[in-house]
C-alpha atoms as a PDB file:
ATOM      1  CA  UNK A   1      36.786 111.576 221.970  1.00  0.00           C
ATOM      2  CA  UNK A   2      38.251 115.041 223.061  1.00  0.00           C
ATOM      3  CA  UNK A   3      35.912 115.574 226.304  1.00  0.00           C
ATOM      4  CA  UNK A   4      37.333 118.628 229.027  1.00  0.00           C
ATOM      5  CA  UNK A   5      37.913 117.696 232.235  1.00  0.00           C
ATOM      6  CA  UNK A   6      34.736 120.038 233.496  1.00  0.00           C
ATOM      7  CA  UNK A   7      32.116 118.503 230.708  1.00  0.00           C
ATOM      8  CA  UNK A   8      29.256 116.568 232.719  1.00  0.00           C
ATOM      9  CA  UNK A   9      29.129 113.743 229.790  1.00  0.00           C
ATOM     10  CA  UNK A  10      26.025 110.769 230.980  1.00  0.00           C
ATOM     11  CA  UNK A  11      27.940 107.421 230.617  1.00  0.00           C
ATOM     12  CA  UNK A  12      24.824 106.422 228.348  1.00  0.00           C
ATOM     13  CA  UNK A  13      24.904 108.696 225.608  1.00  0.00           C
ATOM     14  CA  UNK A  14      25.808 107.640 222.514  1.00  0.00           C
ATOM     15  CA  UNK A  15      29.073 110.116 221.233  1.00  0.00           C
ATOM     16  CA  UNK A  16      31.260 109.326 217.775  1.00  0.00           C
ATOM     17  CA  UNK A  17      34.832 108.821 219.137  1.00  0.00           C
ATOM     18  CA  UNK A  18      35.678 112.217 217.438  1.00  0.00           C
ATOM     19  CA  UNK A  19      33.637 114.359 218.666  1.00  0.00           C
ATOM     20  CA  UNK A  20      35.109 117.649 220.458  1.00  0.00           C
ATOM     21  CA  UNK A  21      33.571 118.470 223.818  1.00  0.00           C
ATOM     22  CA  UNK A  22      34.591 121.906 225.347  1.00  0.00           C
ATOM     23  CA  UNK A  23      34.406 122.749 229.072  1.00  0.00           C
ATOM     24  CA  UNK A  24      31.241 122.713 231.276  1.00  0.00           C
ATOM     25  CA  UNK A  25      28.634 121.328 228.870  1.00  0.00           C
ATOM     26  CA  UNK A  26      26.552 118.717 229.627  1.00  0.00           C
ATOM     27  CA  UNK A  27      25.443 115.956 228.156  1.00  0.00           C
ATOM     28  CA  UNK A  28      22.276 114.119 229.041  1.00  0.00           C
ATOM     29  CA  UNK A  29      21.862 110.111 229.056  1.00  0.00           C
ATOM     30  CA  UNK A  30      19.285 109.582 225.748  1.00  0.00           C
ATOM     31  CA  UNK A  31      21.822 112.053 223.965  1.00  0.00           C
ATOM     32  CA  UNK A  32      23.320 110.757 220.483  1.00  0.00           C
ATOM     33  CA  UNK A  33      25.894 112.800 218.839  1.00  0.00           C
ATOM     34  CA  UNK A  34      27.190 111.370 215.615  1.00  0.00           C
ATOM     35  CA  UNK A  35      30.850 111.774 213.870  1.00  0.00           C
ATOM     36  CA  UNK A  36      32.958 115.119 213.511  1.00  0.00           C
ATOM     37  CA  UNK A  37      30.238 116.966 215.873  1.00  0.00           C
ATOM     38  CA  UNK A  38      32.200 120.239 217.803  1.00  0.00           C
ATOM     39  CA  UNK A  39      30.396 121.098 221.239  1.00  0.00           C
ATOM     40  CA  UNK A  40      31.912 124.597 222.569  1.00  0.00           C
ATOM     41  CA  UNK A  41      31.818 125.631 225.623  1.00  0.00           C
ATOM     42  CA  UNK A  42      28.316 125.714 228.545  1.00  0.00           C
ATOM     43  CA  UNK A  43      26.337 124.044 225.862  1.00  0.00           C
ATOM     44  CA  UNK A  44      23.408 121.891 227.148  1.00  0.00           C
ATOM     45  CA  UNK A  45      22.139 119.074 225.086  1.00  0.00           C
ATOM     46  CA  UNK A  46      19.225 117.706 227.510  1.00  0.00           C
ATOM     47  CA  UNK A  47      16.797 114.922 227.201  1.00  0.00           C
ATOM     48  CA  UNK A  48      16.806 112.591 223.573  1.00  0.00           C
ATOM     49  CA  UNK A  49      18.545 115.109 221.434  1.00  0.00           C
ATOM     50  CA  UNK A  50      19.955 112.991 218.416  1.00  0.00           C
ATOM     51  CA  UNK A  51      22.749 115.169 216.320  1.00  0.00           C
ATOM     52  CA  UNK A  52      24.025 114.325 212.910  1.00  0.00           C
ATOM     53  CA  UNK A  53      27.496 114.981 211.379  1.00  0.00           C
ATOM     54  CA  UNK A  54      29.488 118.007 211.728  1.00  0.00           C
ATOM     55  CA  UNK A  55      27.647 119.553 213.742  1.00  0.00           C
ATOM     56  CA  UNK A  56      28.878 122.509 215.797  1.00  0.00           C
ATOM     57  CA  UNK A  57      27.691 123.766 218.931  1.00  0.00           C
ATOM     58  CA  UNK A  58      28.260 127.404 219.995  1.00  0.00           C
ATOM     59  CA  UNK A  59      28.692 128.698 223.546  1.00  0.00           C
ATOM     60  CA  UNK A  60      25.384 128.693 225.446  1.00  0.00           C
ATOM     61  CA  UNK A  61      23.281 126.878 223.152  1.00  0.00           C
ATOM     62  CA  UNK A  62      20.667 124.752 224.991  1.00  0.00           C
ATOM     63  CA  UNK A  63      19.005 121.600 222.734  1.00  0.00           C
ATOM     64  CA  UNK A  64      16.286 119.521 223.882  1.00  0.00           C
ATOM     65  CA  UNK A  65      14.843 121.482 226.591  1.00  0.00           C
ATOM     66  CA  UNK A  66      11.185 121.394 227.703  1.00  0.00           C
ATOM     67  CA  UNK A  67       8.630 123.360 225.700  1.00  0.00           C
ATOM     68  CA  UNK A  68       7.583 126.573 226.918  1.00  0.00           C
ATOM     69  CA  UNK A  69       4.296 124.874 227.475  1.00  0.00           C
ATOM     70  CA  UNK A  70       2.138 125.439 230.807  1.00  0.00           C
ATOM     71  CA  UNK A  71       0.164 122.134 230.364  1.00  0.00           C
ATOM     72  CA  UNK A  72       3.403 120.382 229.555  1.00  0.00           C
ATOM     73  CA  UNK A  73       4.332 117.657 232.199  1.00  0.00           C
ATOM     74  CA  UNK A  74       8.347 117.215 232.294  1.00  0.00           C
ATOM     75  CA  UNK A  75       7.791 113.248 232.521  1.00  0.00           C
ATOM     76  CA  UNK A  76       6.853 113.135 228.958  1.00  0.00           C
ATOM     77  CA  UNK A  77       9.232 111.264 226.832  1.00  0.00           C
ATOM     78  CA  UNK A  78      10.153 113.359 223.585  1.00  0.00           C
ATOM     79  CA  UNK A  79      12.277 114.468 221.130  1.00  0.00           C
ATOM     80  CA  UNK A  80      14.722 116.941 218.836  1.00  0.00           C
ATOM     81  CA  UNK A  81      16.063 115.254 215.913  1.00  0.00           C
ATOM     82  CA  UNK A  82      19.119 117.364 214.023  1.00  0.00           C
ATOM     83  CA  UNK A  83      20.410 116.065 210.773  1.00  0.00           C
ATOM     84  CA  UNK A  84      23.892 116.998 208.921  1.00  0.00           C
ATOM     85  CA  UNK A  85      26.347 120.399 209.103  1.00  0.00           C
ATOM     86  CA  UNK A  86      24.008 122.617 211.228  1.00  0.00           C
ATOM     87  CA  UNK A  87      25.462 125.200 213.088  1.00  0.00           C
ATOM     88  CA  UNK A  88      23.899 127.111 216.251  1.00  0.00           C
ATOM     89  CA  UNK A  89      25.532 130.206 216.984  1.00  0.00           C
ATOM     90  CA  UNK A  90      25.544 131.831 220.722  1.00  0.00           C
ATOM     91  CA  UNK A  91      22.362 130.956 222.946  1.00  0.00           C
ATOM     92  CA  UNK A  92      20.648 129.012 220.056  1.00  0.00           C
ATOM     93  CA  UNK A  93      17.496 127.710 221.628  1.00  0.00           C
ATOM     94  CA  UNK A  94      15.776 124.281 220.371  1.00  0.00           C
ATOM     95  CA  UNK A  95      12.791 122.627 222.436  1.00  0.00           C
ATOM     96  CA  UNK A  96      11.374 118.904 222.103  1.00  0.00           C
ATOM     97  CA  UNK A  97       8.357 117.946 221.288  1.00  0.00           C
ATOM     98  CA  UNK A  98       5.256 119.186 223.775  1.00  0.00           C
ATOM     99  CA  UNK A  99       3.701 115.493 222.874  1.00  0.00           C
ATOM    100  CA  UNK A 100       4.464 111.810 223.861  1.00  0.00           C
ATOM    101  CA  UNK A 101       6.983 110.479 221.577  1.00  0.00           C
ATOM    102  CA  UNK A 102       7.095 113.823 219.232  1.00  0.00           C
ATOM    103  CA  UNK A 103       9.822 114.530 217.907  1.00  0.00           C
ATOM    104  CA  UNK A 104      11.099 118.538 217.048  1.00  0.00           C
ATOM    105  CA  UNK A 105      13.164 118.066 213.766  1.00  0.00           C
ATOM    106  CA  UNK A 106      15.817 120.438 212.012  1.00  0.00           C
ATOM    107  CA  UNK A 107      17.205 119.177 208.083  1.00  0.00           C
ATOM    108  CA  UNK A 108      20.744 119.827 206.865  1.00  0.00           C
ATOM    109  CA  UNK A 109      23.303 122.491 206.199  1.00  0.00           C
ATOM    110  CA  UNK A 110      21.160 124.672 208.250  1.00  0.00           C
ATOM    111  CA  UNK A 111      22.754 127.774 210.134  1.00  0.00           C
ATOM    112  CA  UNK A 112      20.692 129.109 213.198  1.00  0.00           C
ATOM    113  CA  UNK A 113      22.260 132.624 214.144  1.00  0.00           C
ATOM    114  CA  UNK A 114      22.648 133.792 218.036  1.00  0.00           C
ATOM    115  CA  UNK A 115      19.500 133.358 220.245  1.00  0.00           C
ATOM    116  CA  UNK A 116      17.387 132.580 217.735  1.00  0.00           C
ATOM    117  CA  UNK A 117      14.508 129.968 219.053  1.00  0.00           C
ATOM    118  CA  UNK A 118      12.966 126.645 217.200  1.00  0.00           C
ATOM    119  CA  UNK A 119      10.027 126.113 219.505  1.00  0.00           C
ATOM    120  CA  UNK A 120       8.340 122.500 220.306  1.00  0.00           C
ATOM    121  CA  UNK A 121       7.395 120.605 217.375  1.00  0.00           C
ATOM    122  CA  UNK A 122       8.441 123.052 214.823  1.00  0.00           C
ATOM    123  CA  UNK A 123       9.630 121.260 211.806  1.00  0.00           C
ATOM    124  CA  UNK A 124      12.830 123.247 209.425  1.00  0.00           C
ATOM    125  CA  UNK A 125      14.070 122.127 206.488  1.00  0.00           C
ATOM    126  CA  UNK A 126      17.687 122.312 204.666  1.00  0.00           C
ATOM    127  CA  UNK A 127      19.616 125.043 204.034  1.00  0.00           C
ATOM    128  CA  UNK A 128      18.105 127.592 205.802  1.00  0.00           C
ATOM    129  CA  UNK A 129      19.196 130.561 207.963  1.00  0.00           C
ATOM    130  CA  UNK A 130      17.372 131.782 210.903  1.00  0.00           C
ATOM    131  CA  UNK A 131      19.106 135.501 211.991  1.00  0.00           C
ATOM    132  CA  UNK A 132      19.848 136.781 215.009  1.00  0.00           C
ATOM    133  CA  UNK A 133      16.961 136.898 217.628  1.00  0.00           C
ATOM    134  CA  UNK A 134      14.683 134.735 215.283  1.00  0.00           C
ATOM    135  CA  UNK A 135      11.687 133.362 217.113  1.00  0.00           C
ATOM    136  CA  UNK A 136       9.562 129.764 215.547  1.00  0.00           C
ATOM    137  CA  UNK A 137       6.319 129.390 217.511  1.00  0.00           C
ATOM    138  CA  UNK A 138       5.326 125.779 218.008  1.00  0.00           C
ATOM    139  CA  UNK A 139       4.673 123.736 215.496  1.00  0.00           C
ATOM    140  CA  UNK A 140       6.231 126.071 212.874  1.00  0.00           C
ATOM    141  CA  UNK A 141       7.004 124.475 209.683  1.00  0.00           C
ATOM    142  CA  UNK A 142       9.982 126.083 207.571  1.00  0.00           C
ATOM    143  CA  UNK A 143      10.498 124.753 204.004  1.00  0.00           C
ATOM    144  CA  UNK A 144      14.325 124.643 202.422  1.00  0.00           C
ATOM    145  CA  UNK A 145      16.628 127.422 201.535  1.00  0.00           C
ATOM    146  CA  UNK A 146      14.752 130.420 203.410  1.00  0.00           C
ATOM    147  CA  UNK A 147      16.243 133.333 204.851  1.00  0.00           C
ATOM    148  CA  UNK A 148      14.254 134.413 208.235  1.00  0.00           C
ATOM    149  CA  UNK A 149      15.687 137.918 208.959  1.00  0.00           C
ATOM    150  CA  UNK A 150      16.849 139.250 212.747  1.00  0.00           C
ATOM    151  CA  UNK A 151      14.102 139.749 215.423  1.00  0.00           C
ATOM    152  CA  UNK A 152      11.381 138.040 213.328  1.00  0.00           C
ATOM    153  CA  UNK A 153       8.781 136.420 215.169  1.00  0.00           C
ATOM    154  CA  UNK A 154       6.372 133.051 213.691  1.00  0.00           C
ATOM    155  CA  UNK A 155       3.243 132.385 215.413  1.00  0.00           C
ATOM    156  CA  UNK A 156       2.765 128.783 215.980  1.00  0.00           C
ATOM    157  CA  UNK A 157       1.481 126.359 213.856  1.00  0.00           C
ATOM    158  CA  UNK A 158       2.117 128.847 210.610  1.00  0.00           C
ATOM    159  CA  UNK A 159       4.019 127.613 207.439  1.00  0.00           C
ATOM    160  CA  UNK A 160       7.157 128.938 205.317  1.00  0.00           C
ATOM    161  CA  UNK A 161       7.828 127.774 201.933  1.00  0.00           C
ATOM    162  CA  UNK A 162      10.767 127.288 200.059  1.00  0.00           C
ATOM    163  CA  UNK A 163      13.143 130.257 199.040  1.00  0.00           C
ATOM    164  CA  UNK A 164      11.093 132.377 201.363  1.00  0.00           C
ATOM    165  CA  UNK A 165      12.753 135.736 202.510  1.00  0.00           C
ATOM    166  CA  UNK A 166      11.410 137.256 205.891  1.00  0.00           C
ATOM    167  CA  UNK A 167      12.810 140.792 206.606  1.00  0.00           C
ATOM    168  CA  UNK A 168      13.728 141.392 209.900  1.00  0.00           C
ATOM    169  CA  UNK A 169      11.474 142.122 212.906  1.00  0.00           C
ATOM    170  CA  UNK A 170       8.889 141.232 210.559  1.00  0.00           C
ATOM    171  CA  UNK A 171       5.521 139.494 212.809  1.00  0.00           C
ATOM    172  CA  UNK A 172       4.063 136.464 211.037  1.00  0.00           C
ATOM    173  CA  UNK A 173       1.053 134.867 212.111  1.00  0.00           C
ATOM    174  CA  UNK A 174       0.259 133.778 208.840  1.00  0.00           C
ATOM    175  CA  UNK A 175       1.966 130.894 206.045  1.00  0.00           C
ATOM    176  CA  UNK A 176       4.214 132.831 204.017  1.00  0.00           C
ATOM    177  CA  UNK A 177       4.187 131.199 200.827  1.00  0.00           C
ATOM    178  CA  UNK A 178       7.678 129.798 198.750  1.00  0.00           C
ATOM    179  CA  UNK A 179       9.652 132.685 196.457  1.00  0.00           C
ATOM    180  CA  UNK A 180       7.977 135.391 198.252  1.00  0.00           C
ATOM    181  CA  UNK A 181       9.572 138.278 200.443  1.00  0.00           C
ATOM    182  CA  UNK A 182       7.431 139.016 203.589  1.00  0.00           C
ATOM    183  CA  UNK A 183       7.812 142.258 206.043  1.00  0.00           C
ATOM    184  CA  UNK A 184       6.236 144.044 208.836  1.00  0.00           C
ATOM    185  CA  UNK A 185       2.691 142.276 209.907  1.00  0.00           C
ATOM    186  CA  UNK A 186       1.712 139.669 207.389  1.00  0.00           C
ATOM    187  CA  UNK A 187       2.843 141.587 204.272  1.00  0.00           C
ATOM    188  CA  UNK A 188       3.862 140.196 201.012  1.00  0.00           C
ATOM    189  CA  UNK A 189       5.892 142.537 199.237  1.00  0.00           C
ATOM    190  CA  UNK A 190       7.261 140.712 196.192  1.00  0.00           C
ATOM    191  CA  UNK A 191       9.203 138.317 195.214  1.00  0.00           C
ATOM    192  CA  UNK A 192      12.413 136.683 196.243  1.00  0.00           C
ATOM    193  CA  UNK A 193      13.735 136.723 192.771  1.00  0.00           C
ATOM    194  CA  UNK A 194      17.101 137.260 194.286  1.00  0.00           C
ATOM    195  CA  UNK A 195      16.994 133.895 195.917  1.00  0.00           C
ATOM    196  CA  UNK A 196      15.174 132.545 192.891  1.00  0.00           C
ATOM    197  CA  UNK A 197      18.645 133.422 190.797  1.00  0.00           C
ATOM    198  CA  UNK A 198      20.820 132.198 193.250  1.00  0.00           C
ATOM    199  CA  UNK A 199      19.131 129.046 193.047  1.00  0.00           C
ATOM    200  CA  UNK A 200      19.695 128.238 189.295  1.00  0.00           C
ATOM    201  CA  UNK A 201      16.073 129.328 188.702  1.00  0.00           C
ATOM    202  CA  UNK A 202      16.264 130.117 184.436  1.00  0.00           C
ATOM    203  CA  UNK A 203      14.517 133.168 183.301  1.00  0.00           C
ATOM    204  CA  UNK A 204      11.319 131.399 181.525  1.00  0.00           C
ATOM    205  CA  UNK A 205      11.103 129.871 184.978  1.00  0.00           C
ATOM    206  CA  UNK A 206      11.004 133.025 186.962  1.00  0.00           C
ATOM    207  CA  UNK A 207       8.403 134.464 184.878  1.00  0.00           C
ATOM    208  CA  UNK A 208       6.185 131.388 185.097  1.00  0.00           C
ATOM    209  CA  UNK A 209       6.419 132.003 189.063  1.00  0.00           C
ATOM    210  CA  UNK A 210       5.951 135.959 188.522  1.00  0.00           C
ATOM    211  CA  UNK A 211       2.697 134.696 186.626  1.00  0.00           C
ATOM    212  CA  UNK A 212       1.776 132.875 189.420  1.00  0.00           C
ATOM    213  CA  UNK A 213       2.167 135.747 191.637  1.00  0.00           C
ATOM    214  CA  UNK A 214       0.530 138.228 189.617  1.00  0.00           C
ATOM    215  CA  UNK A 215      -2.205 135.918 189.302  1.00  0.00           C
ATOM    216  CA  UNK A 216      -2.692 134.775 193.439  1.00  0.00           C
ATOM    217  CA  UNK A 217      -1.646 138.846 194.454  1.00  0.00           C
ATOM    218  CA  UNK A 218      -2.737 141.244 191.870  1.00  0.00           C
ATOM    219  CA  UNK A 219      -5.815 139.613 189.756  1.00  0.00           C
ATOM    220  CA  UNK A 220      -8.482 141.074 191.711  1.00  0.00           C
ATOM    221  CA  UNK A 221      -9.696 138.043 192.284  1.00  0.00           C
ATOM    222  CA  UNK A 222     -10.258 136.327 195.738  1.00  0.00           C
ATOM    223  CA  UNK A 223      -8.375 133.245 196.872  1.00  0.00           C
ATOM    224  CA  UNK A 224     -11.537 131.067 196.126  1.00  0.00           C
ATOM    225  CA  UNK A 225     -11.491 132.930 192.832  1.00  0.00           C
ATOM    226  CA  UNK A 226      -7.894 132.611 192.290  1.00  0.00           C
ATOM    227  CA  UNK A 227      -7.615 129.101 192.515  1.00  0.00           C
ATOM    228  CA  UNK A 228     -10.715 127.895 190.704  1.00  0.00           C
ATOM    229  CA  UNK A 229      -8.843 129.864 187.503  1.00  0.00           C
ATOM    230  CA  UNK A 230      -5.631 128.977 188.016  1.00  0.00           C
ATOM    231  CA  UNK A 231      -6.095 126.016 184.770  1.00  0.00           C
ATOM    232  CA  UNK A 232      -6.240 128.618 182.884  1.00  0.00           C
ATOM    233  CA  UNK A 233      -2.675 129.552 183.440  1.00  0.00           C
ATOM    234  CA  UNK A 234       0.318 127.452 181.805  1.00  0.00           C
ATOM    235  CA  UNK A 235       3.113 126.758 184.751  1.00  0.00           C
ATOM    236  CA  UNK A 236       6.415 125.467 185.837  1.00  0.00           C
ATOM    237  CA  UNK A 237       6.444 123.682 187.697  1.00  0.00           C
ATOM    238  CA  UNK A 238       8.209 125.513 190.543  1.00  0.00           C
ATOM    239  CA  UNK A 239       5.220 127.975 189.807  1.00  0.00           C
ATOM    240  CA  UNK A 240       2.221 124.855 189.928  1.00  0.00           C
ATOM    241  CA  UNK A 241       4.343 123.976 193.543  1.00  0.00           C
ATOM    242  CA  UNK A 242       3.720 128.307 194.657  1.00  0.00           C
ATOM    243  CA  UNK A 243       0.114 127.399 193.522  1.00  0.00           C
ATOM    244  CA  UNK A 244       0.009 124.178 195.770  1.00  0.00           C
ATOM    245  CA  UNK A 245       0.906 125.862 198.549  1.00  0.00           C
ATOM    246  CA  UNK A 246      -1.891 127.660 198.418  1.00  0.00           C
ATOM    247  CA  UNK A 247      -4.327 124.658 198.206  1.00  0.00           C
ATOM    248  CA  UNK A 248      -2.732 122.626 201.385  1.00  0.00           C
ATOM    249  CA  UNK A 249      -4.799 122.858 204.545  1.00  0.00           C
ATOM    250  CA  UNK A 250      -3.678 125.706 206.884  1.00  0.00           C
ATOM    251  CA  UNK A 251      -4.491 126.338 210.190  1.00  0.00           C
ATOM    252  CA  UNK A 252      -3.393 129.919 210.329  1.00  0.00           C
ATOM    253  CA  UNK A 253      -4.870 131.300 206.444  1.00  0.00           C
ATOM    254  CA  UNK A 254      -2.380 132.970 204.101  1.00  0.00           C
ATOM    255  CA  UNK A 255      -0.559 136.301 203.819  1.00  0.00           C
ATOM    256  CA  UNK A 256      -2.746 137.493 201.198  1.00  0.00           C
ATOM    257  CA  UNK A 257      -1.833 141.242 201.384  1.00  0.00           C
END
């Protein structure tokens, strides 16, 4: 292990023998931090944050803090849980879990810009990128491969699907379903078909989502109506999956508009 001289490193926690510790960070006792991890500089990794490989740590980044929960009592034993190649930039911001034994959980390959916030018991995916200043309520769940744009803010307990893009300082308290590009206050303005290329999506599959678009956005029809006609439609099945979405219980509705 490369620890500085000024890290505060609890003789309990659990750190690779390569990992890279810069100077005045500390390092809590339930802490795990597994191979090839790089920790810069006044980074805080508090209560039982686990951290997978290669992960690196920007200046100022606190993990595993206490929800921003008035009924939250700090005694409570819970979690963040960070898998593979994530990086937090600057002042990154991740809380654990507001309940006993809940765990706060971020995927792979993910890349969390400066001072953006994963809030308690928010659950993100792989591959996605949270901007600059972007803010996940509680219990926000983020699918794979989004892009949530600078200053945008996620109500808790609202949904993203996959391949999502958010423009900045957009306001969502509403799911935002997958291929879908979202802006100002709830709005749906088309789809991510961008994202959808860049993913491998083939043509015949991009108009079988555009079909299921047209038909959820621009049939008329309500989302009651919508859905009890969607058989009528042939899909992909990346298109039956943006249908889905629609189906699974939400707490917070859809962005219909």
């Amino acid at each position: 292990m490369n620890i500085h001289p000024t890290a505060i490193v609890h003789p309990d926690a659990q750190i690779a023998d390569d990992v890279t510790i810069g100077p005045w960070v500390l390092v809590e006792a339930s802490v795990k931090i597994a191979a090839g991890c790089r920790i810069h500089a006044q980074v805080q990794l508090l209560n039982s944050v686990t951290l997978g490989e290669n992960c690196l740590i920007h200046g100022g980044a606190i993990l595993g803090g206490d929800p921003q929960d008035v009924a939250f009592k700090p005694e409570t034993v819970s979690h963040v849980v960070i898998g593979d190649r994530n990086t937090f930039r600057e002042n990154v911001t991740v809380h654990r879990s507001a309940e006993a034994d809940g765990t706060t959980r971020i995927g792979d390959d993910n890349f969390l810009m400066a001072s953006s916030h994963v809030g308690h018991d928010s659950i993100v995916g792989n591959h996605n990128v949270l901007a600059n200043n972007c803010l996940l309520g509680g219990f926000v769940t983020v699918g794979n491969r989004t892009f949530l744009g600078g200053g945008s803010a996620y109500h808790q307990f609202c949904r993203v699907g996959d391949l999502a893009m958010v423009k900045g300082l957009a306001a969502i308290s509403r799911d935002v379903p997958p291929f879908v590009t979202a802006a100002g206050s709830n709005s749906i303005i088309g789809m991510n078909v961008v994202g959808m290329r860049r993913q491998g999506f083939s043509a015949p599959t991009r108009k079988s989502v555009k079909t299921a678009f047209d038909h959820m956005y621009r049939s008329g029809m309500n989302l009651t109506q919508a859905l009890e006609n969607v058989s009528e439609l042939e899909l992909a099945p990346e298109a039956a999956d943006f249908i889905e979405f629609f189906r699974n219980p939400s707490r917070k509705g859809i962005c219909l508009r």
